[in-house]
PDB file of N, CA and C in Angstrom:
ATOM      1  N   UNK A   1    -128.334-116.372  65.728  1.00  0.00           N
ATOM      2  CA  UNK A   1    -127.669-117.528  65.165  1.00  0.00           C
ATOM      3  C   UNK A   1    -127.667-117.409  63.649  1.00  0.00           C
ATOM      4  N   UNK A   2    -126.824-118.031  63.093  1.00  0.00           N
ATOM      5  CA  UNK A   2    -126.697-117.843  61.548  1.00  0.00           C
ATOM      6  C   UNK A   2    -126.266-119.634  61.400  1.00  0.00           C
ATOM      7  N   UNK A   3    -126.381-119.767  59.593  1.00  0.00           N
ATOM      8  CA  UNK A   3    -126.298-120.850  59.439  1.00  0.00           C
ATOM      9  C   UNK A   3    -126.112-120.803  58.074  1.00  0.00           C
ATOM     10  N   UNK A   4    -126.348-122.566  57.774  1.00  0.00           N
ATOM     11  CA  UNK A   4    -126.552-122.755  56.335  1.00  0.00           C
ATOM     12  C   UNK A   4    -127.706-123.960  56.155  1.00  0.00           C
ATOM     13  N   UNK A   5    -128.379-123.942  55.340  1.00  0.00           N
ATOM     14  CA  UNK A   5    -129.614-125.344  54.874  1.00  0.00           C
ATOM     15  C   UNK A   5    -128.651-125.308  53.654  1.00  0.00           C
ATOM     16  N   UNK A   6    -128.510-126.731  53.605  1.00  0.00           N
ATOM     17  CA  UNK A   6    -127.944-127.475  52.484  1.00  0.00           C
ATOM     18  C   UNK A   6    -127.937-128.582  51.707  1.00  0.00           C
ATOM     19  N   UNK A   7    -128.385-129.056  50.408  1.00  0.00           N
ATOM     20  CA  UNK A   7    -128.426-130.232  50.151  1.00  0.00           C
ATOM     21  C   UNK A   7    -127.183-131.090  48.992  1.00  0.00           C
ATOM     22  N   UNK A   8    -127.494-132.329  49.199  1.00  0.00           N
ATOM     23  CA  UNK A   8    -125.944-133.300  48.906  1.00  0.00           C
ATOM     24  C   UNK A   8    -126.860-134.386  48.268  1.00  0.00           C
ATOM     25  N   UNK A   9    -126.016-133.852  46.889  1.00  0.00           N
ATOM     26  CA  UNK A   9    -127.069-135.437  46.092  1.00  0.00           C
ATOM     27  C   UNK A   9    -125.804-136.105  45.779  1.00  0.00           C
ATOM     28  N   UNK A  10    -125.502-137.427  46.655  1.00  0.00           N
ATOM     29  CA  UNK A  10    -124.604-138.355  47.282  1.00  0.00           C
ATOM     30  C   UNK A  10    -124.828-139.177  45.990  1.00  0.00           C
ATOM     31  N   UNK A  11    -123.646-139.700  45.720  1.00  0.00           N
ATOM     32  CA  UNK A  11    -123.244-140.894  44.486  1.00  0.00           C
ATOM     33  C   UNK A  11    -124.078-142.393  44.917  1.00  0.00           C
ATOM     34  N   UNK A  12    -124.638-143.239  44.279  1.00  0.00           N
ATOM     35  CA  UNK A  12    -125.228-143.965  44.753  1.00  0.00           C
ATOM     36  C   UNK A  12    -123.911-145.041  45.296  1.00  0.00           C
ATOM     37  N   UNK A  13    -124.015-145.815  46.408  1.00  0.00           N
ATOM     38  CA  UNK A  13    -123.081-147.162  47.123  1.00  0.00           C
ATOM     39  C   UNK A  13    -122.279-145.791  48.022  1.00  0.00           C
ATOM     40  N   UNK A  14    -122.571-144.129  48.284  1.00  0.00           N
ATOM     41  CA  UNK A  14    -121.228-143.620  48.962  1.00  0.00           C
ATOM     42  C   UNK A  14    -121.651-143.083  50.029  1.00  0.00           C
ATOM     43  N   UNK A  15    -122.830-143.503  50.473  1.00  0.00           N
ATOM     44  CA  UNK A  15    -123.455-143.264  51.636  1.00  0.00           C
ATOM     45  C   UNK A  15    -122.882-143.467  52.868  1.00  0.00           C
ATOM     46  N   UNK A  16    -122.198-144.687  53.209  1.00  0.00           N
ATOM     47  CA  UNK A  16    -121.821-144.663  54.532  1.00  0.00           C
ATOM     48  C   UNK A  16    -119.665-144.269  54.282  1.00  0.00           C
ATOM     49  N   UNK A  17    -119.557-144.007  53.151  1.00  0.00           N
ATOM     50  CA  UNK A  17    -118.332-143.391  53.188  1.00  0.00           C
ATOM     51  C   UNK A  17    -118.730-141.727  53.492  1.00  0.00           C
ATOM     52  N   UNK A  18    -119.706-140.825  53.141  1.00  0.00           N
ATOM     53  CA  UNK A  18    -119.976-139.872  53.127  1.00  0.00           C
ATOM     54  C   UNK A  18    -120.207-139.867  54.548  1.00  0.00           C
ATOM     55  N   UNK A  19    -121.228-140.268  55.453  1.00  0.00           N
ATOM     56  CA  UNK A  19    -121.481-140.678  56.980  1.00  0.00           C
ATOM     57  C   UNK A  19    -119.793-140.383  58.108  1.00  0.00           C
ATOM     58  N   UNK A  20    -119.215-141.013  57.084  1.00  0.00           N
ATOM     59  CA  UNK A  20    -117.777-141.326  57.933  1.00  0.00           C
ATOM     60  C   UNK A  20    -117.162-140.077  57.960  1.00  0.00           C
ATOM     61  N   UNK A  21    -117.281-139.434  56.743  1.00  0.00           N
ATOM     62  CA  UNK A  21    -116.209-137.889  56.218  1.00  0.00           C
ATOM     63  C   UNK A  21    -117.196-137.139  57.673  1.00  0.00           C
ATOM     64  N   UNK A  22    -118.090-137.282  57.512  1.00  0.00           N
ATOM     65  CA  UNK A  22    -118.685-136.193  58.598  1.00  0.00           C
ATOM     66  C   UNK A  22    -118.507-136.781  60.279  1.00  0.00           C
ATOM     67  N   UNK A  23    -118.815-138.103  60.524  1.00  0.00           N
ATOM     68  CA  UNK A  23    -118.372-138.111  61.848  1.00  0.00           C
ATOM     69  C   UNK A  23    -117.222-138.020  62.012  1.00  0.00           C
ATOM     70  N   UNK A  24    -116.121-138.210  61.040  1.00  0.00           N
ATOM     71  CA  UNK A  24    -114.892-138.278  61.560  1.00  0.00           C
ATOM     72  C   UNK A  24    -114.056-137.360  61.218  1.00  0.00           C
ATOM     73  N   UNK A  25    -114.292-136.703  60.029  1.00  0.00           N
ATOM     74  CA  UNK A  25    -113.375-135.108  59.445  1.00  0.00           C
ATOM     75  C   UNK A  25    -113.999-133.999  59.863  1.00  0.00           C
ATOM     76  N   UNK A  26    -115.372-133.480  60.422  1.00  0.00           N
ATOM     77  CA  UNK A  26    -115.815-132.460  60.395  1.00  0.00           C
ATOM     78  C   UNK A  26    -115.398-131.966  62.027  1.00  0.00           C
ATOM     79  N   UNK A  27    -114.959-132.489  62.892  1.00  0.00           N
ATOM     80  CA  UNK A  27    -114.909-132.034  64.055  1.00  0.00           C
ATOM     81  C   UNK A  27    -115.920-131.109  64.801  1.00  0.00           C
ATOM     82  N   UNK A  28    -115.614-130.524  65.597  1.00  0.00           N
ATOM     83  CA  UNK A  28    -116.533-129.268  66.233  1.00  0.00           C
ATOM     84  C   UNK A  28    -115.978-128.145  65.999  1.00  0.00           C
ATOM     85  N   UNK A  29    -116.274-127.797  65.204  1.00  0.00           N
ATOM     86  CA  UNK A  29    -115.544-126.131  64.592  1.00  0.00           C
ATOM     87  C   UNK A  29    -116.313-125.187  65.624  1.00  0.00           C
ATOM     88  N   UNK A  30    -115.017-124.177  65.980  1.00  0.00           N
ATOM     89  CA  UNK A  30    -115.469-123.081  66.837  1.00  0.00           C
ATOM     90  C   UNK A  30    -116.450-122.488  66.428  1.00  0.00           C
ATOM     91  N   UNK A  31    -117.675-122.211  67.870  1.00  0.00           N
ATOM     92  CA  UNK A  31    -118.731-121.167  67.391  1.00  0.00           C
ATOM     93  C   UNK A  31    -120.143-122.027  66.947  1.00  0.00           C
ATOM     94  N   UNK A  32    -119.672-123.397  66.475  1.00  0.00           N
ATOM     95  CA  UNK A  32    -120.763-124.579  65.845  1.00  0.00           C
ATOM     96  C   UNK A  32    -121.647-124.529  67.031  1.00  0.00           C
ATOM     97  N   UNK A  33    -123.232-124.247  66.351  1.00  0.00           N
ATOM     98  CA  UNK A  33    -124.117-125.305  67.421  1.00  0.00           C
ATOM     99  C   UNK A  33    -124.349-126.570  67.085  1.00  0.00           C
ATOM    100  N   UNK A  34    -124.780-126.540  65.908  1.00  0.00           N
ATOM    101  CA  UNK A  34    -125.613-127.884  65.788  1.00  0.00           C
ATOM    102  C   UNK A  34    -125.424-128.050  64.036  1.00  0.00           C
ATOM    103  N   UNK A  35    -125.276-129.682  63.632  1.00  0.00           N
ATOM    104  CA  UNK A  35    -125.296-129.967  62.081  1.00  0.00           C
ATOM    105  C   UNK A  35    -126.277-130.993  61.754  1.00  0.00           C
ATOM    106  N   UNK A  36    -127.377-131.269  61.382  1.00  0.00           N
ATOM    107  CA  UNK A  36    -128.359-132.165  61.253  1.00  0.00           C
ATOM    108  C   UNK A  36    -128.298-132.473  59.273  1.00  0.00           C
ATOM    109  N   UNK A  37    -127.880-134.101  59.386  1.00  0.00           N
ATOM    110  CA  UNK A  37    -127.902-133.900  58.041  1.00  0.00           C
ATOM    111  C   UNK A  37    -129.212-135.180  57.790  1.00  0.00           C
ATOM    112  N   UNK A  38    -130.594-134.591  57.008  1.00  0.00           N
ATOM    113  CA  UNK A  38    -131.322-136.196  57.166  1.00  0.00           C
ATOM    114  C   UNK A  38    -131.206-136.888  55.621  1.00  0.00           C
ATOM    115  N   UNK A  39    -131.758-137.841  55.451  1.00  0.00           N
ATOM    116  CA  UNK A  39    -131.877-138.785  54.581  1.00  0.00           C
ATOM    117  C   UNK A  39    -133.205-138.942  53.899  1.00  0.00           C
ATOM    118  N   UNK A  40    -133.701-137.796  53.092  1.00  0.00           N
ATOM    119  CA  UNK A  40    -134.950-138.041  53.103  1.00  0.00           C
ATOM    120  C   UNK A  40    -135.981-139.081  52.365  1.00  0.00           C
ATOM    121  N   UNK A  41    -136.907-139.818  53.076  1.00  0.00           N
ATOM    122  CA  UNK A  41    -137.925-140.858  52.775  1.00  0.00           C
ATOM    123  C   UNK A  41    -138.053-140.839  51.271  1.00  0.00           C
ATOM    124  N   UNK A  42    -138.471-139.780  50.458  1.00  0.00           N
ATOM    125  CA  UNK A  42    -138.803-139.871  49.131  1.00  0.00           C
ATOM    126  C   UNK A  42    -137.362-140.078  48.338  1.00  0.00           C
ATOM    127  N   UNK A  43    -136.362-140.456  48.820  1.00  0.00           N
ATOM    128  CA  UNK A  43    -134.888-140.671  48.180  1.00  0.00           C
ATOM    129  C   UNK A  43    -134.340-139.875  47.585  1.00  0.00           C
ATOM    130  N   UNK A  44    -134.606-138.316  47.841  1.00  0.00           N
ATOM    131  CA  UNK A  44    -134.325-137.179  47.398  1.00  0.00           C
ATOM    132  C   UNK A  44    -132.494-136.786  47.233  1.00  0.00           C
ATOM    133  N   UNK A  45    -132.419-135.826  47.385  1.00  0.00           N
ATOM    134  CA  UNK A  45    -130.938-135.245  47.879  1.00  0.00           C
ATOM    135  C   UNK A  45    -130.933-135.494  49.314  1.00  0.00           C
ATOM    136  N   UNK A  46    -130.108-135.582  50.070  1.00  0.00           N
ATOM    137  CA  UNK A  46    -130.014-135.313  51.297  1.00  0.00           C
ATOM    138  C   UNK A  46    -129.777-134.019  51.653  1.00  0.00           C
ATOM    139  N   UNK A  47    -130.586-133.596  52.866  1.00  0.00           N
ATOM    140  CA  UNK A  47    -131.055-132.095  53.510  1.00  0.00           C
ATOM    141  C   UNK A  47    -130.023-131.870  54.597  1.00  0.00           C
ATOM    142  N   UNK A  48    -129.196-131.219  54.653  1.00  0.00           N
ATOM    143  CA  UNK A  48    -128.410-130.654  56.015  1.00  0.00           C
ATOM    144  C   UNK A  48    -128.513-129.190  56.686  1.00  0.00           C
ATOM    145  N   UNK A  49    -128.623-128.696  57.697  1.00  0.00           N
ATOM    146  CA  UNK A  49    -128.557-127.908  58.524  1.00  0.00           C
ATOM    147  C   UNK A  49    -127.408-127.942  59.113  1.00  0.00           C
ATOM    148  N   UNK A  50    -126.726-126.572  59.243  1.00  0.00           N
ATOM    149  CA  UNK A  50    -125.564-126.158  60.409  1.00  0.00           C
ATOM    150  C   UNK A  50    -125.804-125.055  60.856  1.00  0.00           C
ATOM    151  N   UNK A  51    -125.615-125.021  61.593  1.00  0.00           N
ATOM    152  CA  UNK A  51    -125.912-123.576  62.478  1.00  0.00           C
ATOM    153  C   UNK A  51    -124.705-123.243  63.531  1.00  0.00           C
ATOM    154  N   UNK A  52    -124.214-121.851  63.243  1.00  0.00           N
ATOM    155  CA  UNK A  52    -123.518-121.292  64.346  1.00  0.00           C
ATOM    156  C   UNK A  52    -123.808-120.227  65.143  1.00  0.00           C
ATOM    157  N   UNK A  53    -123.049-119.613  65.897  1.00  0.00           N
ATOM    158  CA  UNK A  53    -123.338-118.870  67.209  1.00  0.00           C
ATOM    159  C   UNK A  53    -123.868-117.134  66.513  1.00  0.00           C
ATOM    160  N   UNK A  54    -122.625-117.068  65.569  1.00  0.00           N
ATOM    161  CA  UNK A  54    -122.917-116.115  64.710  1.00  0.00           C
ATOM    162  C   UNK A  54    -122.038-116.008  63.293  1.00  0.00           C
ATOM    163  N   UNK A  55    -122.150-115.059  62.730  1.00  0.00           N
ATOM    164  CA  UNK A  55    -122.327-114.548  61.171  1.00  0.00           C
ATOM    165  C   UNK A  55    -121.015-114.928  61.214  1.00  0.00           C
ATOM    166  N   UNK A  56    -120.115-114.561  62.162  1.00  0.00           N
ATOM    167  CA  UNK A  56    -118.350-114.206  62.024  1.00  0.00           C
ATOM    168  C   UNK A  56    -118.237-115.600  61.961  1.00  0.00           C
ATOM    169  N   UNK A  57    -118.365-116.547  63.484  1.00  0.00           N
ATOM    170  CA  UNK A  57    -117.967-117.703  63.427  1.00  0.00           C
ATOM    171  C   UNK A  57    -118.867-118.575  61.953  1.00  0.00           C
ATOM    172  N   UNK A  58    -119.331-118.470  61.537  1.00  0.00           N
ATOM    173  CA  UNK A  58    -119.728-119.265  60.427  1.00  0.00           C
ATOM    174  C   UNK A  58    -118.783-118.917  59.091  1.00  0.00           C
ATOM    175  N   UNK A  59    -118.846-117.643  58.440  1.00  0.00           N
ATOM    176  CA  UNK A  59    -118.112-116.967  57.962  1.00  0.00           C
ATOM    177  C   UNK A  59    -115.993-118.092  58.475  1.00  0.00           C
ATOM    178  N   UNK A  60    -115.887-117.490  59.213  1.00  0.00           N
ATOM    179  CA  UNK A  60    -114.701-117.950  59.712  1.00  0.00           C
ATOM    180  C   UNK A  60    -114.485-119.238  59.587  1.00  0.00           C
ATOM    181  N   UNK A  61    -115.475-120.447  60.143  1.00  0.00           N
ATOM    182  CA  UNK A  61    -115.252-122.110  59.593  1.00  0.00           C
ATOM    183  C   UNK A  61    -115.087-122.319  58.303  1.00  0.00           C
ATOM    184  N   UNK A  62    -115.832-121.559  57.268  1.00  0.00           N
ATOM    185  CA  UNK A  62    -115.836-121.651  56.185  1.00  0.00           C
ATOM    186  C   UNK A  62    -114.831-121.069  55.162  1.00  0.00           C
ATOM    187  N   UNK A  63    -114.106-120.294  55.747  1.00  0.00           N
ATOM    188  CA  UNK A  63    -112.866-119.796  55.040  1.00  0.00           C
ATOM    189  C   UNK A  63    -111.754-120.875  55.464  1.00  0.00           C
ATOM    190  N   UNK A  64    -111.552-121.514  56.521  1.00  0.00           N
ATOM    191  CA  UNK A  64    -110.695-122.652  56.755  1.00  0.00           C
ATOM    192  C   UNK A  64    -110.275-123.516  56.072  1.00  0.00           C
ATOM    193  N   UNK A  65    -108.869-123.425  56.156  1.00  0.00           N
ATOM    194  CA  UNK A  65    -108.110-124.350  55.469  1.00  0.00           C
ATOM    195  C   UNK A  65    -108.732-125.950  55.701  1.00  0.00           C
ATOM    196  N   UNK A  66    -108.874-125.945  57.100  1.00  0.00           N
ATOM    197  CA  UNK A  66    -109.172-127.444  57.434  1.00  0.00           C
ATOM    198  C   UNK A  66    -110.791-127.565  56.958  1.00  0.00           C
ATOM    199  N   UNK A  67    -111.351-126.787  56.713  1.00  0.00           N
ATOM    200  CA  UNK A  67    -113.108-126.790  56.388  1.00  0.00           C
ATOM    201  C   UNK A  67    -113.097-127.132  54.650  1.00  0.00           C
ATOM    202  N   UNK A  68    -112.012-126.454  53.953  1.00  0.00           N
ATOM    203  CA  UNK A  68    -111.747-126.715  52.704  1.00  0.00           C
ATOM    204  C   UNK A  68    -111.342-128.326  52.527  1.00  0.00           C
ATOM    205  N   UNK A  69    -110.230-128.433  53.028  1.00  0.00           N
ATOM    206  CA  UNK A  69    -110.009-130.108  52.919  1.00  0.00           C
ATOM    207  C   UNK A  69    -111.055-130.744  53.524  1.00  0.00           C
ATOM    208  N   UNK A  70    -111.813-130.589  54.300  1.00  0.00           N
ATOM    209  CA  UNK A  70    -113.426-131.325  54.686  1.00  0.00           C
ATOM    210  C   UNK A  70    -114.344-131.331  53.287  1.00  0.00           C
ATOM    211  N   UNK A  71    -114.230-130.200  53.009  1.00  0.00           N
ATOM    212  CA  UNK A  71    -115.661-130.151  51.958  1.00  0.00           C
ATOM    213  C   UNK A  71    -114.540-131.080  50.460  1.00  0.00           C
ATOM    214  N   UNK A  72    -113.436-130.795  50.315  1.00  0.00           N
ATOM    215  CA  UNK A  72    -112.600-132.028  49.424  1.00  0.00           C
ATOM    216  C   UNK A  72    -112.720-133.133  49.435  1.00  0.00           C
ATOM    217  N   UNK A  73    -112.762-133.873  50.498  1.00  0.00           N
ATOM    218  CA  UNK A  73    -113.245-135.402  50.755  1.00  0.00           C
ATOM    219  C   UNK A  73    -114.921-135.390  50.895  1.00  0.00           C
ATOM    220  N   UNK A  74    -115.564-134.419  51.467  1.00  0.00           N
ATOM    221  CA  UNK A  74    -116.663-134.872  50.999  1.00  0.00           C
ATOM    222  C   UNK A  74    -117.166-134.799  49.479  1.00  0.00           C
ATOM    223  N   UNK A  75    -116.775-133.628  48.950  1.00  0.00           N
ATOM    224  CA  UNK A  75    -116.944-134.437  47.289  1.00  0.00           C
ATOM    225  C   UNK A  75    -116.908-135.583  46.732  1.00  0.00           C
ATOM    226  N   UNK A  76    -115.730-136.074  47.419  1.00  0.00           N
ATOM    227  CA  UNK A  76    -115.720-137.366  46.615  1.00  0.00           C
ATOM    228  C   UNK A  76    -116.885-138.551  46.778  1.00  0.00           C
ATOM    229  N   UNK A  77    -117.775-138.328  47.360  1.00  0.00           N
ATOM    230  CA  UNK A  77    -118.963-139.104  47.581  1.00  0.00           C
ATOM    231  C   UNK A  77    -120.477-137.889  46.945  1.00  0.00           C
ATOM    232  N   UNK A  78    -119.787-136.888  46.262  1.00  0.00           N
ATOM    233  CA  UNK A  78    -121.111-136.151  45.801  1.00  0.00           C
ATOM    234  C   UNK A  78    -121.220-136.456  44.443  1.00  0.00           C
ATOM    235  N   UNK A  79    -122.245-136.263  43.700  1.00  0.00           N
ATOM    236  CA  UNK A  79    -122.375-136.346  42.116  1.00  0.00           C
ATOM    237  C   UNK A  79    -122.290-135.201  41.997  1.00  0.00           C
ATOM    238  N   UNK A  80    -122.610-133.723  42.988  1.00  0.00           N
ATOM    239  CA  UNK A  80    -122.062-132.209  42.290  1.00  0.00           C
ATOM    240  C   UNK A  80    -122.115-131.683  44.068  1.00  0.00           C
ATOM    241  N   UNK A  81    -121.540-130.446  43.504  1.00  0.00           N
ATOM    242  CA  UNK A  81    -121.563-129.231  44.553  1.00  0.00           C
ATOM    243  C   UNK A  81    -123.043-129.082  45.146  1.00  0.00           C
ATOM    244  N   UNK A  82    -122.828-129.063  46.789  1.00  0.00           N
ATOM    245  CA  UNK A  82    -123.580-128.804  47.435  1.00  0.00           C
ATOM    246  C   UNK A  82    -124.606-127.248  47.221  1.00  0.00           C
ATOM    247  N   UNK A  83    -125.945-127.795  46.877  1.00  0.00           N
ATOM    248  CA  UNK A  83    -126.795-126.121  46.960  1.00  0.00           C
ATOM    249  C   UNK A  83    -126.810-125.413  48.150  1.00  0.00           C
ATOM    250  N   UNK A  84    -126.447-124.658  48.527  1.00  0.00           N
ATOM    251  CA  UNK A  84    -126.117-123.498  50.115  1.00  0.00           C
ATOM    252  C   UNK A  84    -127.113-122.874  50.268  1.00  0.00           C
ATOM    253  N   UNK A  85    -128.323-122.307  51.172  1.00  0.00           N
ATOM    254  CA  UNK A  85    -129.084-121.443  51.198  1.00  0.00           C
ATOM    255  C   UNK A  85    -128.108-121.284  52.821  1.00  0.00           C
ATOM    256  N   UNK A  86    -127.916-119.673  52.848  1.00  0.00           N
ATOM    257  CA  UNK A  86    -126.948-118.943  54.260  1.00  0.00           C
ATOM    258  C   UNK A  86    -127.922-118.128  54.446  1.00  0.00           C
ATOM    259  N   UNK A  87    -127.931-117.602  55.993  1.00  0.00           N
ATOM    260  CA  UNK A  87    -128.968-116.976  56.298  1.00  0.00           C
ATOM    261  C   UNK A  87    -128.995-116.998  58.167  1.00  0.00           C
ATOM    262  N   UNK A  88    -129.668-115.789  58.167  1.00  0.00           N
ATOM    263  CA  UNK A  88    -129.990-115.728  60.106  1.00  0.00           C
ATOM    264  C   UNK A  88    -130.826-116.686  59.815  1.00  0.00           C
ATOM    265  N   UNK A  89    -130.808-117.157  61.387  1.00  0.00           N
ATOM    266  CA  UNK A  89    -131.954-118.238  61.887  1.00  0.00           C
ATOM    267  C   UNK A  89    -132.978-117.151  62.495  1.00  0.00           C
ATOM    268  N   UNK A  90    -134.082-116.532  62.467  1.00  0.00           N
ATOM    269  CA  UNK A  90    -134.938-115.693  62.830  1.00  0.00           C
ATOM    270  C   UNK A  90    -135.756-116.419  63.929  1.00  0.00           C
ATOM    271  N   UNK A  91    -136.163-118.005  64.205  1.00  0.00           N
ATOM    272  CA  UNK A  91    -136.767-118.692  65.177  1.00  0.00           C
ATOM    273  C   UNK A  91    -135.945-119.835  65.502  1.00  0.00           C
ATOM    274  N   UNK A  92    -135.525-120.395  66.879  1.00  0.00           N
ATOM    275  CA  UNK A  92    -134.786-121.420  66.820  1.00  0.00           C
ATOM    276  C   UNK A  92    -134.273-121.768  68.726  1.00  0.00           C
ATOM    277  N   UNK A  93    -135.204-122.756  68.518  1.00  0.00           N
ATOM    278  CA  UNK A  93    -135.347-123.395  70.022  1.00  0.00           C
ATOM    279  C   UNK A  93    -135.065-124.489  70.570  1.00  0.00           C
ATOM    280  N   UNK A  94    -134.511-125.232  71.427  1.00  0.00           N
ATOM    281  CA  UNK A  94    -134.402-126.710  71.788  1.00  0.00           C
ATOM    282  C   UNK A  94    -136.183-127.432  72.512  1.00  0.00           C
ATOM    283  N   UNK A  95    -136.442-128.150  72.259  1.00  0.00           N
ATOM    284  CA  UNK A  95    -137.608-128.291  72.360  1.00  0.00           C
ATOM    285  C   UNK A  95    -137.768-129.566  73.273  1.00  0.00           C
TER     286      UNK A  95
END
């Protein structure tokens, strides 16, 4: 599996517009397992995880036209560009 850990330091009041861009613009892109984005307690940036099947399909969502106009509207609720750490998942289980 391959992926991305990512964090989103969200404009303050654009929280549940940001919420919306993702349940409702991000769809299920081919190859997607799983996108966990949390909210963390100390009021940090917010932390996201995506993970796909593999290198290609991740690679491939992310060159998308429609993945580009996703990450466009979600800007508009960021104060900057998302930090990306990409990478194999080396351990990774349903529990």
């Amino acid at each position: 599996m391959y992926g991305t850990i990512f964090n989103l330091k969200v404009k303050p009041g654009h929280e549940a517009a940001l919420i919306k861009v993702f349940n409702e613009e991000q769809g299920n892109p081919a190859g997607a397992v799983a996108l966990f984005v949390m909210q963390p307690d100390a009021n940090g940036p917010w932390i996201g995880v995506a993970v796909f099947e593999s290198k290609e399909t991740y690679v491939a969502n992310a060159e998308s036209p429609g993945q580009h106009a996703n990450f466009l509207k979600m800007m508009e609720h960021l104060e900057s560009e998302p930090e990306w750490t990409d990478g194999t998942y080396v351990i990774g289980e349903t529990l």
